[in-house]
Protein backbone atom coordinates (compact mmCIF):
# COMPACT_ATOMS: atom_id res chain seq x y z
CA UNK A 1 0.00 0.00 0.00
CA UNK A 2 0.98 3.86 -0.56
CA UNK A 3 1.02 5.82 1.93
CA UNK A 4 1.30 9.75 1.78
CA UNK A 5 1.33 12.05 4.32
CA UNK A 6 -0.70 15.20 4.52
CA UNK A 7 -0.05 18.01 7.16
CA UNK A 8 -1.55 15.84 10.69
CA UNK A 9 -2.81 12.86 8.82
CA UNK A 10 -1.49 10.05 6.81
CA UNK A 11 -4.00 8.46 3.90
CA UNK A 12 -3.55 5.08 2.52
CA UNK A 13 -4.07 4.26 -1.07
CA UNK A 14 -5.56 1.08 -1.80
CA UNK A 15 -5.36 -0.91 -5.15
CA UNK A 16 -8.34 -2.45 -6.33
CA UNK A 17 -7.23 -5.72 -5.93
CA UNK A 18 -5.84 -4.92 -1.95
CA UNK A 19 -9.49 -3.48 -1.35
CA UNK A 20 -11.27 -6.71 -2.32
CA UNK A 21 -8.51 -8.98 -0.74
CA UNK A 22 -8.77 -6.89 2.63
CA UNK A 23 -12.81 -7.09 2.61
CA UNK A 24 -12.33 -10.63 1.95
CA UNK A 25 -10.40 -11.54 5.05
CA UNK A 26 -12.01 -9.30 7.18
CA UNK A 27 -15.19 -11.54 6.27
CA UNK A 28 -13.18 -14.78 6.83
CA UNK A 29 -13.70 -15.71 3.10
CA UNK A 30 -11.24 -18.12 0.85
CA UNK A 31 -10.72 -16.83 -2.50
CA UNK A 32 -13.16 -19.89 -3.60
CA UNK A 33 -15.71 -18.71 -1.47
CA UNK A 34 -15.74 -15.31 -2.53
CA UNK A 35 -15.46 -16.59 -5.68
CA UNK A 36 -18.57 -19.17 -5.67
CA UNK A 37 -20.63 -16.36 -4.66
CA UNK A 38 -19.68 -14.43 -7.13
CA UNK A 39 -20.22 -16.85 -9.61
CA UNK A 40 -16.78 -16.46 -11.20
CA UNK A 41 -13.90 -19.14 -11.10
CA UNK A 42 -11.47 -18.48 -8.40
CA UNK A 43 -8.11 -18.00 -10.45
CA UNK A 44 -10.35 -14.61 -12.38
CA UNK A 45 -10.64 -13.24 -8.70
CA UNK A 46 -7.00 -14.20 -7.98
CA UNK A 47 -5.88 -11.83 -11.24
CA UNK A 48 -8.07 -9.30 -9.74
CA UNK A 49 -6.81 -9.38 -6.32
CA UNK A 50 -3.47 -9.62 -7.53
CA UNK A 51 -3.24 -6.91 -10.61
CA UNK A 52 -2.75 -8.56 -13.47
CA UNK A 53 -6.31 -7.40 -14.55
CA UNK A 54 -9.42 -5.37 -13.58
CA UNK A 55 -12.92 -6.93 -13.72
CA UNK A 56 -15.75 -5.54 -15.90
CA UNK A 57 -18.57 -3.40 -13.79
CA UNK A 58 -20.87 -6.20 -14.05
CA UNK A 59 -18.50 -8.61 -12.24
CA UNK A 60 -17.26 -5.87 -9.84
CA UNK A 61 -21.03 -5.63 -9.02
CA UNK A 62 -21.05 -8.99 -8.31
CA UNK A 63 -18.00 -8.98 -6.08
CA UNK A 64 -19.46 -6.54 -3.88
CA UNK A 65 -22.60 -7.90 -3.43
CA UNK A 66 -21.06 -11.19 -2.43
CA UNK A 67 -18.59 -8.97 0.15
């Protein structure tokens, strides 16, 4: 994560990927879980998570309303 520091506060800048993977976790999820409820296969979400690609809205959607 980035971090950049402005006057009295520091923000963090999440990547797309670190967002979902944090939200994840904090729910106690596998990636196959998250996946399944998705209903995606588990190695898209692991490109996601990890960078190599960004989902389409539709999927991101989905993603959400499975977090």
């Amino acid at each position: 994560m980035n971090a950049t520091k402005t006057a009295s506060k520091t923000v963090t800048l999440e990547t797309l990927g670190q967002r979902i993977d944090r939200l994840r976790h904090e729910r106690d999820m596998t990636q196959q879980e998250l996946a399944d409820d998705a209903g995606m296969i588990r190695a898209d979400l692991s490109r996601y998570i990890n960078g190599h690609c960004y989902p389409k809205f539709t999927t991101l959607r989905n993603i959400a309303h499975a977090l």
